[in-house]
C-alpha atoms as a PDB file:
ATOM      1  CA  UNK A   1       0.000   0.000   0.000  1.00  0.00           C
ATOM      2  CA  UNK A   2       1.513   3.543  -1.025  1.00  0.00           C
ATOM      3  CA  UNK A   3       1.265   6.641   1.631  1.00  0.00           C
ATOM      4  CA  UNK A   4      -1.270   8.209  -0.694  1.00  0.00           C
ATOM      5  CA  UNK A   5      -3.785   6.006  -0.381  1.00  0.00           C
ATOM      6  CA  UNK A   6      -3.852   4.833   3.063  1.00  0.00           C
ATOM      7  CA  UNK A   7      -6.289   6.516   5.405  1.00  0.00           C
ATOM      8  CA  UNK A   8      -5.308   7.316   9.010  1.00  0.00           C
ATOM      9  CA  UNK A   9      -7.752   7.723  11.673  1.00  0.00           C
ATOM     10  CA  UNK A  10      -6.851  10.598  14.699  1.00  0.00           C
ATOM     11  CA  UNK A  11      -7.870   9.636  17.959  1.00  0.00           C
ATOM     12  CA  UNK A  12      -6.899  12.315  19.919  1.00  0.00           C
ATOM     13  CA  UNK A  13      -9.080  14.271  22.783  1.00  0.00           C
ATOM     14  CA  UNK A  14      -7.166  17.951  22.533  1.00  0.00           C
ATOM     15  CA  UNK A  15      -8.662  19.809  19.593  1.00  0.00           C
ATOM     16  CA  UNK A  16      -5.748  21.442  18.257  1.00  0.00           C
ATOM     17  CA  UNK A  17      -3.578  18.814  18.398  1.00  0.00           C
ATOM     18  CA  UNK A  18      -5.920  16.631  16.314  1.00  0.00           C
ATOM     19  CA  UNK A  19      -6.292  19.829  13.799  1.00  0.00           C
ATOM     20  CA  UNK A  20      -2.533  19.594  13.663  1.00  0.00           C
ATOM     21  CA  UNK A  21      -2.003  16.255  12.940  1.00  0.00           C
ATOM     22  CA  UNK A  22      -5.115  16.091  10.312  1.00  0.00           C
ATOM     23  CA  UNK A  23      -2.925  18.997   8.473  1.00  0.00           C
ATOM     24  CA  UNK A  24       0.263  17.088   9.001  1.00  0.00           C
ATOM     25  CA  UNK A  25      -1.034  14.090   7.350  1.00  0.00           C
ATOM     26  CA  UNK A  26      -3.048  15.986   4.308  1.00  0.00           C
ATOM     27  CA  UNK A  27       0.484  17.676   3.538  1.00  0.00           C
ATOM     28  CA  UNK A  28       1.416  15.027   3.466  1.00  0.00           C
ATOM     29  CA  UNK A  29      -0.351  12.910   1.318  1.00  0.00           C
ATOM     30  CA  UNK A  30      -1.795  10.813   4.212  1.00  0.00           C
ATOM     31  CA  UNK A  31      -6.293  10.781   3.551  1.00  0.00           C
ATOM     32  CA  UNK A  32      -8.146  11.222   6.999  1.00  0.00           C
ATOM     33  CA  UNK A  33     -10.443   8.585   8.213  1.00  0.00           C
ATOM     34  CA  UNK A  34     -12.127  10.236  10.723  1.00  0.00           C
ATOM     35  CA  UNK A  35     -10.885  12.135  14.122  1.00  0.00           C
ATOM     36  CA  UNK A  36     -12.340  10.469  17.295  1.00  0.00           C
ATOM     37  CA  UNK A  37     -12.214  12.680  20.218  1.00  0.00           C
ATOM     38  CA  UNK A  38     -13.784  10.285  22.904  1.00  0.00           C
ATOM     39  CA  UNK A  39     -13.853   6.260  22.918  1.00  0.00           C
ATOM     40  CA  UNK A  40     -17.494   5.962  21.731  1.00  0.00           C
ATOM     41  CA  UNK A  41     -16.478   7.188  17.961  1.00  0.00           C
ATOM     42  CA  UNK A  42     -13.228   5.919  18.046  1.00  0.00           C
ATOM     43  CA  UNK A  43     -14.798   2.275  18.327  1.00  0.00           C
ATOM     44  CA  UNK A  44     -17.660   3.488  16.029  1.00  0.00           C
ATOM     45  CA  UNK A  45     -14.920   4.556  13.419  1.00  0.00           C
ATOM     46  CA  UNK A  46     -12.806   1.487  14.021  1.00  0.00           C
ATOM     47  CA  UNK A  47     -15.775  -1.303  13.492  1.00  0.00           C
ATOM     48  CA  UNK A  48     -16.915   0.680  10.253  1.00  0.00           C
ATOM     49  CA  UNK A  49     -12.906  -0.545   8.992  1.00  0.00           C
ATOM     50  CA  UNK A  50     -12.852   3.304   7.440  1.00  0.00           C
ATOM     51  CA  UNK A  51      -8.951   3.499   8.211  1.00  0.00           C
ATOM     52  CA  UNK A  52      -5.310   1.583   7.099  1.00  0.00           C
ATOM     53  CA  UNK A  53      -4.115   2.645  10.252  1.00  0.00           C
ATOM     54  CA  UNK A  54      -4.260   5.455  13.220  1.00  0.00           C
ATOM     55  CA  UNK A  55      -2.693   7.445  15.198  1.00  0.00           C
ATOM     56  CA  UNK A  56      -4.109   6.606  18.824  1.00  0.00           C
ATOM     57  CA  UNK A  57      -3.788   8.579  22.267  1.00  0.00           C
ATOM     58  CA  UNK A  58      -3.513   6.672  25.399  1.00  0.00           C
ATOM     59  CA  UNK A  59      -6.046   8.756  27.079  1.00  0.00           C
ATOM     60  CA  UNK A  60      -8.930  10.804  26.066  1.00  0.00           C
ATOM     61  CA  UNK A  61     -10.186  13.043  28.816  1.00  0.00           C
ATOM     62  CA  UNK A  62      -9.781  10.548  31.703  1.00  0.00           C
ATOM     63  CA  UNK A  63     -11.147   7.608  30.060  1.00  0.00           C
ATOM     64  CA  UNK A  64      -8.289   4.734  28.423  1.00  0.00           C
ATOM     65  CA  UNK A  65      -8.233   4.302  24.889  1.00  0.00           C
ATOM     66  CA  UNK A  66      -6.664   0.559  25.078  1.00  0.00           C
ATOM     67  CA  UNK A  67     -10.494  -0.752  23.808  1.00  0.00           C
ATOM     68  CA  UNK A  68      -9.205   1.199  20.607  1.00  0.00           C
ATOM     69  CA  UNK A  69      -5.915  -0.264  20.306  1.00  0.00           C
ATOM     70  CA  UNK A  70      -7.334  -3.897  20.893  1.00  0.00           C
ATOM     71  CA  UNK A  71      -9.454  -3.307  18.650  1.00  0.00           C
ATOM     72  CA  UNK A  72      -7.142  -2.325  15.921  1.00  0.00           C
ATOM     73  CA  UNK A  73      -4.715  -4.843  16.668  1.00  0.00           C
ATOM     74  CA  UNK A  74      -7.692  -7.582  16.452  1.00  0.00           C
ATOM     75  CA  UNK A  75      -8.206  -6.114  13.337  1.00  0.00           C
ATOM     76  CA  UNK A  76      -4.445  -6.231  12.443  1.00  0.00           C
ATOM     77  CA  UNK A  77      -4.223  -2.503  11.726  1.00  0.00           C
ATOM     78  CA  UNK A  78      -1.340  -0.855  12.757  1.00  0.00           C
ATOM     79  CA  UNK A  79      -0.923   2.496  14.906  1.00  0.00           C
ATOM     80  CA  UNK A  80       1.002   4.655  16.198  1.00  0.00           C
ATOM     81  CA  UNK A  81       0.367   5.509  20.276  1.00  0.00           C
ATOM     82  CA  UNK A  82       1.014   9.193  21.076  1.00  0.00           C
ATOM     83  CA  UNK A  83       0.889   9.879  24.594  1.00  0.00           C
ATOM     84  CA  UNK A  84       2.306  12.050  27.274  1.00  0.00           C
ATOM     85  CA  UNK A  85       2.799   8.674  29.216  1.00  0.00           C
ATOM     86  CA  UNK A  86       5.607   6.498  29.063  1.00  0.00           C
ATOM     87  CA  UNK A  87       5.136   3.401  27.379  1.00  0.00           C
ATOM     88  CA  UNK A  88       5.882   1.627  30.825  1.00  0.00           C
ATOM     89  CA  UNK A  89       2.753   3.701  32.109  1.00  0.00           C
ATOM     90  CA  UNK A  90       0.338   2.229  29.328  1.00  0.00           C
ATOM     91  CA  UNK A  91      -1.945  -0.637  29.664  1.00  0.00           C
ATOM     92  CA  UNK A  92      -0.939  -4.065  27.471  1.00  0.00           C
ATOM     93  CA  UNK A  93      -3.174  -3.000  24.869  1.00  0.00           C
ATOM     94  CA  UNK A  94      -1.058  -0.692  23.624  1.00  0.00           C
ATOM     95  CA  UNK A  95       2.239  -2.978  23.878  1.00  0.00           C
ATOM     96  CA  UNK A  96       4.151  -3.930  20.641  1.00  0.00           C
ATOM     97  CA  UNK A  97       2.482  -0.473  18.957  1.00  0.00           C
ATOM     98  CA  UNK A  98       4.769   2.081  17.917  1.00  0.00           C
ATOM     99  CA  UNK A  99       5.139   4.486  20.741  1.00  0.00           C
ATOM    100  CA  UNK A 100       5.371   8.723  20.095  1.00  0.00           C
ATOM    101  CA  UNK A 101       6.342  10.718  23.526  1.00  0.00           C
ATOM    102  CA  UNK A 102       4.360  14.019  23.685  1.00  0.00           C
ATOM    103  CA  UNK A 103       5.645  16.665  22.616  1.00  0.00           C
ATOM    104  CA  UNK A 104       7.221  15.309  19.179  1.00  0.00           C
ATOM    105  CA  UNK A 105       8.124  16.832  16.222  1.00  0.00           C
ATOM    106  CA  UNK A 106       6.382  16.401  12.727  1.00  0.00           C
ATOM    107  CA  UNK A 107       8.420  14.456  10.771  1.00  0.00           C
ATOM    108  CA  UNK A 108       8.665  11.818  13.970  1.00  0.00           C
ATOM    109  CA  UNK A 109       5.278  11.122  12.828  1.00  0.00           C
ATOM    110  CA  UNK A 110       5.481  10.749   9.227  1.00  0.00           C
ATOM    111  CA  UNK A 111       8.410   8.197   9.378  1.00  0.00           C
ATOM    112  CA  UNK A 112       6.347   6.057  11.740  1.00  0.00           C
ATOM    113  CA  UNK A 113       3.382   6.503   9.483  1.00  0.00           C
ATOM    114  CA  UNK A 114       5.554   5.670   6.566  1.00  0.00           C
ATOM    115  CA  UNK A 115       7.571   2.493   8.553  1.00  0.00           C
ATOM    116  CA  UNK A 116       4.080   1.157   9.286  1.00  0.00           C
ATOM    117  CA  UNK A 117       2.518   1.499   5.996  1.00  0.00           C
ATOM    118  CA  UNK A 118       5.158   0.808   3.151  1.00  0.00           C
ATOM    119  CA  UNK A 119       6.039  -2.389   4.899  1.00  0.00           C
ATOM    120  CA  UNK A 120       6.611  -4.441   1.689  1.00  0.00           C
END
């Protein structure tokens, strides 16, 4: 699958980090599946198999997001987990995913993306 045809879903619960990341990935080539700001959509967005792969934080407003990343990994779709956590910190539902540290910069997003996705 090329970059410019996969379709990333944002689960993310702060609003202008998700609006940064959806422009991130448009720049980039990258089509949006959906943004999920709370667990219900997420899982609604997931089930509907709309996305290639996401881009997952650990935890939206209080509430974990490891039903998303079973999910997903049920489903065999890979993500990326972008949390202010340490991985150490993170239930086992997000073990094995690529991990992101909050803050990060751009392009530490794109070559995860890109790792994930152009696997051959």
């Amino acid at each position: 699958m090329c970059k410019q045809l996969a379709r990333i879903l944002i689960v993310e619960d702060e609003p202008m980090i998700a609006l940064n990341l959806e422009e991130l990935l448009v720049s980039e080539g990258f089509a949006i599946a959906g943004v999920a700001e709370k667990l219900e959509k997420a899982m609604g967005l997931v089930d509907q198999g709309l996305c290639d792969a996401a881009i997952v934080d650990a935890n939206l407003a209080g509430v974990s997001a490891s039903p998303v990343a079973s999910a997903l990994t049920a489903r065999g779709l890979p993500f990326i987990v972008l949390s202010g956590y340490s991985p150490e910190q993170l239930p086992d539902a997000f073990r094995g995913a690529l991990f992101i540290k909050k803050p990060c910069r751009p392009n530490q997003i794109i070559r995860a993306l890109n790792s994930m996705i152009l696997k051959p």
